[in-house]
N, C-alpha and C. Protein backbone atom coordinates (compact mmCIF):
# COMPACT_ATOMS: atom_id res chain seq x y z
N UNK A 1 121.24 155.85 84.02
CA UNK A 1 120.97 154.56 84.64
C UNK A 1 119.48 154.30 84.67
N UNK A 2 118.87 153.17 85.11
CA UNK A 2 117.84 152.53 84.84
C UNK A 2 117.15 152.74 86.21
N UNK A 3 115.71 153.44 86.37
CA UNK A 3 114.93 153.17 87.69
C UNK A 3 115.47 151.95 88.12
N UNK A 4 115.61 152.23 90.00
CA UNK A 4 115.40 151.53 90.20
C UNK A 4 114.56 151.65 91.61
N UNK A 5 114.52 150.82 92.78
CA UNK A 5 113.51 150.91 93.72
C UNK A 5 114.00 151.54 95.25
N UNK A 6 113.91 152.20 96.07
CA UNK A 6 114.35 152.82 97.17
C UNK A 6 114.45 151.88 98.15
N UNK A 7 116.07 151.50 98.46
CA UNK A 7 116.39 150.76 99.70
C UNK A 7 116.44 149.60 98.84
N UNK A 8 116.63 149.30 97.48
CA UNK A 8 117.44 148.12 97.02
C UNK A 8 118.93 147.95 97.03
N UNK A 9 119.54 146.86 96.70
CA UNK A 9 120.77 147.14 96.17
C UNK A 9 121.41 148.13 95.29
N UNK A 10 120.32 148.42 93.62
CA UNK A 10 120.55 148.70 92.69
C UNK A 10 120.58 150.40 93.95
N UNK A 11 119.71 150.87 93.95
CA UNK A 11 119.67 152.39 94.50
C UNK A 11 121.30 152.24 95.57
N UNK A 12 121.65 151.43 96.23
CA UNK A 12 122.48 151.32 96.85
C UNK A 12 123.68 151.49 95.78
N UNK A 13 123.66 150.93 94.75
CA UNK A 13 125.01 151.12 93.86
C UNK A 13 125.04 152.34 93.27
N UNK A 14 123.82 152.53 92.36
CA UNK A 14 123.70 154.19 92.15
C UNK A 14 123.91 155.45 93.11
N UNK A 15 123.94 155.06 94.17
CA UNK A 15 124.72 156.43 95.45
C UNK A 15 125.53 156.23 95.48
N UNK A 16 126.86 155.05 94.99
CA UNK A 16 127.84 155.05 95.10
C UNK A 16 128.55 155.36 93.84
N UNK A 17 127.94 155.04 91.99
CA UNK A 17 128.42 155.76 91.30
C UNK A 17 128.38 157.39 91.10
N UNK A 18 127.39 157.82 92.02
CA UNK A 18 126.87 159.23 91.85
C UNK A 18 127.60 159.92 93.10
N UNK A 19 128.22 158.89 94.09
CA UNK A 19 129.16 159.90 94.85
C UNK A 19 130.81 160.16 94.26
N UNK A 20 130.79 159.12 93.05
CA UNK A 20 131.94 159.61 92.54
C UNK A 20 131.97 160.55 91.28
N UNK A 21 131.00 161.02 91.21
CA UNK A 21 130.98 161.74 89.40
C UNK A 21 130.19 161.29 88.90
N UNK A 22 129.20 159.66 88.74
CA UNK A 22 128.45 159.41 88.28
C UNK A 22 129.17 158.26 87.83
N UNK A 23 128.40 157.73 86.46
CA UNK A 23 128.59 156.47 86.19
C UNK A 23 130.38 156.35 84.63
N UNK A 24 130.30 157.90 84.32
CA UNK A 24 131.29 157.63 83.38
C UNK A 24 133.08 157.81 84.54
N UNK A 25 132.92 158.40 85.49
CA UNK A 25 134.00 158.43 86.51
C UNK A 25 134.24 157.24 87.04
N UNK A 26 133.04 156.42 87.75
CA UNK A 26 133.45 155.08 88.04
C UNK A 26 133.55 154.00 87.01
N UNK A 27 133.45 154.14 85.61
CA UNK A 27 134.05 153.30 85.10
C UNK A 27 135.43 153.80 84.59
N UNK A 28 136.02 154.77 84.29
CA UNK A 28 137.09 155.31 84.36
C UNK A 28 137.97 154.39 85.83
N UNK A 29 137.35 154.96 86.75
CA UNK A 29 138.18 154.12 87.53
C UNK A 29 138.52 152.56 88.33
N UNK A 30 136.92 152.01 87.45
CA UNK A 30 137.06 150.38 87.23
C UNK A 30 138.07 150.01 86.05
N UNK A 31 137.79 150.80 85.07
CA UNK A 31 138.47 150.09 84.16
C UNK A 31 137.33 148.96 83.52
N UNK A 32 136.12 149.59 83.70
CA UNK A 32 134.40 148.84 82.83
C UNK A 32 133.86 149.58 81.85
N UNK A 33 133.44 149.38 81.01
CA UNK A 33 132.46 150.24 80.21
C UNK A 33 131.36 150.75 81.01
N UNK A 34 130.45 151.73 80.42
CA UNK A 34 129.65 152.91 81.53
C UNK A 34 128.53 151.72 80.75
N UNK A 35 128.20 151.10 79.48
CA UNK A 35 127.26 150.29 79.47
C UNK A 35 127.11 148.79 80.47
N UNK A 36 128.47 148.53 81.07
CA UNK A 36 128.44 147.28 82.19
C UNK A 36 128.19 148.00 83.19
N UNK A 37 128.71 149.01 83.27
CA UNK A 37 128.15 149.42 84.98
C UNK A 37 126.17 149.83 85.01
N UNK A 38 126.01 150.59 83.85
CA UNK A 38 124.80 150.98 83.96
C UNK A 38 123.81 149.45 83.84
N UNK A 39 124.34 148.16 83.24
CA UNK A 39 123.27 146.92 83.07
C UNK A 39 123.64 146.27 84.07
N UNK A 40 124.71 146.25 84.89
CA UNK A 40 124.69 145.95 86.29
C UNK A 40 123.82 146.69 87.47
N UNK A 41 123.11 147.35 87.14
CA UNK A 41 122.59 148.08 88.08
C UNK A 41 120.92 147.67 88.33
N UNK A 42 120.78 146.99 86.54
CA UNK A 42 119.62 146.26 86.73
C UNK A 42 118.94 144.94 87.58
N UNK A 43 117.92 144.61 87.56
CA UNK A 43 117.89 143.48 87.92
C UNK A 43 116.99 142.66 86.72
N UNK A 44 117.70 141.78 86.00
CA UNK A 44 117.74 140.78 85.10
C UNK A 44 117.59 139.69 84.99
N UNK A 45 116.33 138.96 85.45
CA UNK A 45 116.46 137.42 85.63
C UNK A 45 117.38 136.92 84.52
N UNK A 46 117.25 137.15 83.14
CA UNK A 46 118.31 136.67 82.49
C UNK A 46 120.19 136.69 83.19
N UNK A 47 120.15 137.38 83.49
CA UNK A 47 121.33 137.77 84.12
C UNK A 47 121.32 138.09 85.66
N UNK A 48 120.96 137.38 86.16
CA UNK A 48 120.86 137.51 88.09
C UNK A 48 122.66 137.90 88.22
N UNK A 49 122.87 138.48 89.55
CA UNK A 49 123.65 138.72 89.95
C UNK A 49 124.04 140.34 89.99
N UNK A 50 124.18 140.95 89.22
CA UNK A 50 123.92 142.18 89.16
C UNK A 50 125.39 142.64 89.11
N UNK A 51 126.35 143.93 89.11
CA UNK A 51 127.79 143.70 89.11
C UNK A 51 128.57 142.73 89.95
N UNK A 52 128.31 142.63 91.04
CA UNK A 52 129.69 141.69 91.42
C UNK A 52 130.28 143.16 92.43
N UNK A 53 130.61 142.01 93.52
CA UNK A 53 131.21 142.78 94.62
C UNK A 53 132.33 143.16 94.50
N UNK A 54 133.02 142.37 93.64
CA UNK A 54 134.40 142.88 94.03
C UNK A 54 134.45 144.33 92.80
N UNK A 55 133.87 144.82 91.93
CA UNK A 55 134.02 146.03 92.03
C UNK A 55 133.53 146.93 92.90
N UNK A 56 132.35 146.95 93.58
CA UNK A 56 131.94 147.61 94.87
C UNK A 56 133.00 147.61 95.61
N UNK A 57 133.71 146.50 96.02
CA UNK A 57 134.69 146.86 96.88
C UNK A 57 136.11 147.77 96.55
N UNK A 58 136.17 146.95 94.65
CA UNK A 58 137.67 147.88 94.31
C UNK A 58 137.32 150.01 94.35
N UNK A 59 135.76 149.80 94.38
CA UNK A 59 135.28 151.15 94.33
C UNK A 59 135.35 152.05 95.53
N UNK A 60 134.68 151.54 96.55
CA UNK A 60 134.57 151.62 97.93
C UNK A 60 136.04 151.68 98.10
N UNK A 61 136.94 150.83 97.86
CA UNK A 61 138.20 151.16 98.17
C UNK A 61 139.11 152.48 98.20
N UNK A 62 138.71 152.87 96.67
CA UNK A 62 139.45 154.16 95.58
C UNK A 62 138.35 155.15 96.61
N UNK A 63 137.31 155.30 96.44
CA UNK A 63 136.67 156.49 96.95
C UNK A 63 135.78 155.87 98.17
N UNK A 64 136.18 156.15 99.63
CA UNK A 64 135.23 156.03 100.66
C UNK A 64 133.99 156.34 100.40
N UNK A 65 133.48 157.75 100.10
CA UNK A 65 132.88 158.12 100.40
C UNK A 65 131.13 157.21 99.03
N UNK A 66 132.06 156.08 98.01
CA UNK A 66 131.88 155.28 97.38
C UNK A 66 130.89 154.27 98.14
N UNK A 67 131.60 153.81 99.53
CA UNK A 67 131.30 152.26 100.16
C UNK A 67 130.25 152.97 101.32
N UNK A 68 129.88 154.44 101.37
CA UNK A 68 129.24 154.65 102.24
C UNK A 68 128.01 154.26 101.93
N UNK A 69 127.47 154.46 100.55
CA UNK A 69 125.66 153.74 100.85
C UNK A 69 125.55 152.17 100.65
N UNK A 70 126.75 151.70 100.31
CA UNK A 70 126.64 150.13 100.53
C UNK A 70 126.66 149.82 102.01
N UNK A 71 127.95 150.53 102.75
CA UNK A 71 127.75 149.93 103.80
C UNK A 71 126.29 150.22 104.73
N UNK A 72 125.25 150.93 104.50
CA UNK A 72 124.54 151.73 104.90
C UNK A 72 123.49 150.72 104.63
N UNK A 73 123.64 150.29 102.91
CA UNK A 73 122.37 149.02 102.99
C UNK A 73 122.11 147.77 103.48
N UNK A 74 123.84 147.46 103.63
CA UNK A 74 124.03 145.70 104.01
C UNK A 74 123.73 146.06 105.53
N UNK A 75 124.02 147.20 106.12
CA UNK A 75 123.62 147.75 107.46
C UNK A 75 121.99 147.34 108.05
N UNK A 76 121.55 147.84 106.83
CA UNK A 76 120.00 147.69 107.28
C UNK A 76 119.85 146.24 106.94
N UNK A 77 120.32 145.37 105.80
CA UNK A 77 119.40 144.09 105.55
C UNK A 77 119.92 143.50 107.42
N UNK A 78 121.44 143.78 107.80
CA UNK A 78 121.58 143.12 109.21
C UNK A 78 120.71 143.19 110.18
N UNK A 79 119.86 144.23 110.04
CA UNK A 79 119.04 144.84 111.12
C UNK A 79 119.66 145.69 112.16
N UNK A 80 120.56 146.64 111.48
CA UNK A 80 121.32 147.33 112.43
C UNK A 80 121.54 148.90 111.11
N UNK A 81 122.10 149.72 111.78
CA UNK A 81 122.58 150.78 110.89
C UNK A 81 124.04 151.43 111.01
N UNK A 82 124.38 152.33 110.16
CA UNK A 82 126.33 152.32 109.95
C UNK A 82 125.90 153.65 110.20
N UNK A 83 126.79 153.87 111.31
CA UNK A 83 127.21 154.90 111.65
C UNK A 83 128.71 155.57 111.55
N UNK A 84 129.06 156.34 110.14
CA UNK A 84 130.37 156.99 109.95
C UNK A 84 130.61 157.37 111.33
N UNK A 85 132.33 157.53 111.26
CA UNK A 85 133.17 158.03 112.29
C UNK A 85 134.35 158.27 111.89
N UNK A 86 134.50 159.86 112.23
CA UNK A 86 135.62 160.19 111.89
C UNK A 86 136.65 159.97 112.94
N UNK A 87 137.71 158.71 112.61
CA UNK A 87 138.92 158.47 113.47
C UNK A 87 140.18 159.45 113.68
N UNK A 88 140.14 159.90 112.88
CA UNK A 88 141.79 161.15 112.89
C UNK A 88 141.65 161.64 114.56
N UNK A 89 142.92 161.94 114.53
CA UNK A 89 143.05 162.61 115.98
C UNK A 89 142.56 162.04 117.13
N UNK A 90 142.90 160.68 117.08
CA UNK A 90 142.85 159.82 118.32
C UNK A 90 143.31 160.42 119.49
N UNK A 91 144.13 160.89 119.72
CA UNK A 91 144.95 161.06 120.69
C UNK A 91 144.22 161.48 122.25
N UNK A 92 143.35 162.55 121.42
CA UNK A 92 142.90 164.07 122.49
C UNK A 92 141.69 163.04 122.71
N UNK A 93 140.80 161.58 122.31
CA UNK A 93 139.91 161.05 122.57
C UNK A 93 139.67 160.81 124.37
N UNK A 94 138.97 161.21 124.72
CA UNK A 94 138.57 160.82 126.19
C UNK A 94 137.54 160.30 126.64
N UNK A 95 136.90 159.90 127.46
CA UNK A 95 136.08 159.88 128.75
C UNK A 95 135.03 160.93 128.62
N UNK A 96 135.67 161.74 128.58
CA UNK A 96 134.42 163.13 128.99
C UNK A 96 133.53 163.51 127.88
N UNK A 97 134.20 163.05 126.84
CA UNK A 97 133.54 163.36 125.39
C UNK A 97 132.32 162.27 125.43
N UNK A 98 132.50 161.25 125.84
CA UNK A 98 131.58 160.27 126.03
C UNK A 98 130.36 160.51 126.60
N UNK A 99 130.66 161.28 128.32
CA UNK A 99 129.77 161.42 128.98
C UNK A 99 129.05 162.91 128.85
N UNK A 100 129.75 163.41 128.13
CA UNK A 100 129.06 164.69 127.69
C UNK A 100 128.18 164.68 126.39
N UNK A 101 128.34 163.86 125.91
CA UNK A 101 127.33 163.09 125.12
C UNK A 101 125.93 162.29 125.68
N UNK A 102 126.42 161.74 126.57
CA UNK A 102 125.26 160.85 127.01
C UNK A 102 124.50 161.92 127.66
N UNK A 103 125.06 163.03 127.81
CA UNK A 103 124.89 164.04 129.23
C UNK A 103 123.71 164.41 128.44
N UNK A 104 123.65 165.24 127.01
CA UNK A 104 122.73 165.60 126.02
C UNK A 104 121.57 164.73 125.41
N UNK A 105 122.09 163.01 125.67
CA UNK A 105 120.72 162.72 125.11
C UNK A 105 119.81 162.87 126.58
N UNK A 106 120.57 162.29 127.47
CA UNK A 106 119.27 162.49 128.76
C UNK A 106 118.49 163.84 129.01
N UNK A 107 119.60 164.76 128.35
CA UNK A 107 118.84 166.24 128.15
C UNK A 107 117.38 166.23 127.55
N UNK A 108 117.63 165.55 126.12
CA UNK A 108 116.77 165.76 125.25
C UNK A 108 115.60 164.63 125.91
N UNK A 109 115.98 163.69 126.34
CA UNK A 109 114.65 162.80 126.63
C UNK A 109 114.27 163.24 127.86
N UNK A 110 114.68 163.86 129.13
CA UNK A 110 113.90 164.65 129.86
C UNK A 110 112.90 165.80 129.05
N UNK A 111 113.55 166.37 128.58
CA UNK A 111 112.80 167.64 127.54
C UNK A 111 112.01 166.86 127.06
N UNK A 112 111.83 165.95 126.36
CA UNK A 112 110.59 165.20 125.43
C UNK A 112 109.63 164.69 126.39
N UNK A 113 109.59 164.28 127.70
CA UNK A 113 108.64 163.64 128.14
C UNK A 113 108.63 164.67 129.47
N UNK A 114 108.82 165.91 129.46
CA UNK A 114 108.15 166.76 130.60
C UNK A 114 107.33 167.13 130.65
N UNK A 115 106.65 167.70 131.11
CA UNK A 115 105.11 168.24 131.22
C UNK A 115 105.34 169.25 131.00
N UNK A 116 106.22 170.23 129.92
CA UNK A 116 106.15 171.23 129.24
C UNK A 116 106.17 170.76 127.18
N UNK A 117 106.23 169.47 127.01
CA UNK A 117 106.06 169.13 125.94
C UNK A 117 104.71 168.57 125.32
N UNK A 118 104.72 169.30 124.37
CA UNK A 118 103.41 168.64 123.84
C UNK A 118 103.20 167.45 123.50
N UNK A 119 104.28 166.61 124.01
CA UNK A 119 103.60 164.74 123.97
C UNK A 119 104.05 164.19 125.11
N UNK A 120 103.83 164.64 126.22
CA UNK A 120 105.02 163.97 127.48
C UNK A 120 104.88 162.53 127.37
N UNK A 121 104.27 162.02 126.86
CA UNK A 121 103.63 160.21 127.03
C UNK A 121 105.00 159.76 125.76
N UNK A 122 105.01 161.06 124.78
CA UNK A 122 106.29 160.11 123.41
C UNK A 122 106.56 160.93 122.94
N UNK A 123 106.69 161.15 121.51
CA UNK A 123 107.68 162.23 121.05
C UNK A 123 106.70 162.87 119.59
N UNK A 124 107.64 164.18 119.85
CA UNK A 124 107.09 165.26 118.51
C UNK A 124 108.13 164.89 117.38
N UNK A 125 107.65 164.80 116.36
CA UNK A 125 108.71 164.63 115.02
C UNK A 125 109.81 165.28 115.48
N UNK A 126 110.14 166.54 116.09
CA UNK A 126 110.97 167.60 116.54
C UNK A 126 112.00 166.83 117.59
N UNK A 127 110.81 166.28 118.57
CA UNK A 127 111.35 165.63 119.41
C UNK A 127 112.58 164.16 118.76
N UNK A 128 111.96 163.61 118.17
CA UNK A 128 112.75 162.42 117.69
C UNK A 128 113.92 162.81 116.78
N UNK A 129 113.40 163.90 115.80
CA UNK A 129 114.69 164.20 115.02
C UNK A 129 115.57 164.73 115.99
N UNK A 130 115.59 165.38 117.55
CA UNK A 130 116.79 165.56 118.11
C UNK A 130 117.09 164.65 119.17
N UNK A 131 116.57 163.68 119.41
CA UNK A 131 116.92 162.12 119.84
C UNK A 131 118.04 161.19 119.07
N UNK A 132 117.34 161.35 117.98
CA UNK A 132 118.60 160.94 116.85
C UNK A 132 119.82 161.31 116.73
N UNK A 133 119.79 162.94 116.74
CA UNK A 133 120.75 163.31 116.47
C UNK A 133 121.71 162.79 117.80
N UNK A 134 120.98 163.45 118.74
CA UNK A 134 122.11 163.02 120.04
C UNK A 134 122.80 161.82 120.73
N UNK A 135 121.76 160.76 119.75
CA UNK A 135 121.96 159.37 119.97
C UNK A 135 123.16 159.13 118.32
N UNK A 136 123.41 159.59 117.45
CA UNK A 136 123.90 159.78 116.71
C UNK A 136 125.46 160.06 116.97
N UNK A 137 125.45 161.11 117.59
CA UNK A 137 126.66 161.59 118.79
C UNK A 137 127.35 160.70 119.91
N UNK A 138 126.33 160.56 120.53
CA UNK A 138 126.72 159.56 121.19
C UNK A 138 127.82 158.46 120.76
N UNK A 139 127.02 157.92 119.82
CA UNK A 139 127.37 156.51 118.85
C UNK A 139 129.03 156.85 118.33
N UNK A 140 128.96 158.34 118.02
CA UNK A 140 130.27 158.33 117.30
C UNK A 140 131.18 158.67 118.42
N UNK A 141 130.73 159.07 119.46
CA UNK A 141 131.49 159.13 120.87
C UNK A 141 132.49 158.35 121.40
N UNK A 142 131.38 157.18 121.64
CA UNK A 142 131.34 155.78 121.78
C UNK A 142 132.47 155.05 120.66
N UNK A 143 132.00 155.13 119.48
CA UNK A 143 132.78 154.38 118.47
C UNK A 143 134.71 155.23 118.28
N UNK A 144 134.77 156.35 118.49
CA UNK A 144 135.67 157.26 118.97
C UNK A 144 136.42 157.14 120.00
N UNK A 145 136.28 156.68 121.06
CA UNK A 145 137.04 156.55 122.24
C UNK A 145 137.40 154.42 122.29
N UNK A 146 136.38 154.03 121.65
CA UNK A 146 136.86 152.70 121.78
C UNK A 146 138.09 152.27 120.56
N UNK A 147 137.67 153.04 119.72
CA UNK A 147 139.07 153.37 118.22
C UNK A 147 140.38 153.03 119.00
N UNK A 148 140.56 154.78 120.08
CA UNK A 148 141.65 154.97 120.74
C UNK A 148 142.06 154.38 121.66
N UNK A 149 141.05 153.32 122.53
CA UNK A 149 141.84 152.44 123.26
C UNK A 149 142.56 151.37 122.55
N UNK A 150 141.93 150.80 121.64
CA UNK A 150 141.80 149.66 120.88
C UNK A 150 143.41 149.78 120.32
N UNK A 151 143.88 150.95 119.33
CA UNK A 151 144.85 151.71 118.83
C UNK A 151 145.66 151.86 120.20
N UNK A 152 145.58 152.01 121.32
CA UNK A 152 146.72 152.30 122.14
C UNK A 152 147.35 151.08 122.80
N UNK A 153 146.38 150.02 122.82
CA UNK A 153 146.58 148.52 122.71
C UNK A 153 147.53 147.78 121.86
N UNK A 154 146.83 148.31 121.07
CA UNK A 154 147.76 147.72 119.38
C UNK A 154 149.13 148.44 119.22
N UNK A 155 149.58 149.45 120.16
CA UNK A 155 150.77 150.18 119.59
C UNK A 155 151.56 149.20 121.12
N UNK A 156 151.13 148.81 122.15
CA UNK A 156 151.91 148.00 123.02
C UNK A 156 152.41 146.31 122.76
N UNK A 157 152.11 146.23 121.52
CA UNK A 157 152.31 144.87 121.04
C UNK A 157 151.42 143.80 121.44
């Protein structure tokens, strides 16, 4: 495939032919030539547009793990970001999982701004990469327990 630029579309499509095998697997399973997928990836004033969504989507469809850096980019142009969540096993979802989550980020942001950290005023790279993470957790906590209400709703008609 053809350079392209970090945090474009085109890089956005290339993580999604390269999470399936690359570019001769996803045309196998478009049913495109590996030369349309690879000149779709360009950007062509002669040819604006670039593939076309609806194979992103017939792709994203066949392989999830396909629609994850799309959804990841249209994420960011929103001004927001996609946070995967694994739904299976609704059932055992609770309450406590929630707050034992939240329980850890307040952990970590006490820890970051105590007067045993070396930035109490803000954060150490250290510090933020485990802010993230726990705010990360959280999120899928959060997105996890509202699944299972939502789903226990929907099964009462």
């Amino acid at each position: 495939m053809r350079g392209v630029r970090a945090g474009s579309i085109q890089s956005a499509v290339r993580a999604a032919f390269s999470s399936v095998g690359g570019l001769e697997n996803a045309s196998v399973d478009l049913g495109v030539s590996v030369s349309t997928l690879s000149y779709g990836t360009s950007v062509d004033e002669a040819r604006p547009g670039g593939l076309g969504v609806n194979y992103l989507d017939r792709l994203g469809r066949m392989h999830r793990a396909a629609a994850l850096p799309l959804a990841q980019h249209f994420s960011t142009l929103a001004g927001g970001f996609f946070q995967p969540v694994d739904l299976t096993g609704l059932d055992g979802v609770a309450i406590h999982d929630l707050t034992a989550e939240f329980s850890e980020v307040l952990r970590d942001y006490a820890a970051a701004h105590s007067p045993a950290s070396p930035d109490p005023t803000g954060y150490t790279d250290d510090e933020l990469r485990k802010m993230i993470e726990s705010l990360s957790r959280l999120s899928k906590a959060t997105a996890r327990l509202r699944a299972g209400l939502v789903d226990s709703l929907e099964r009462r008609g």
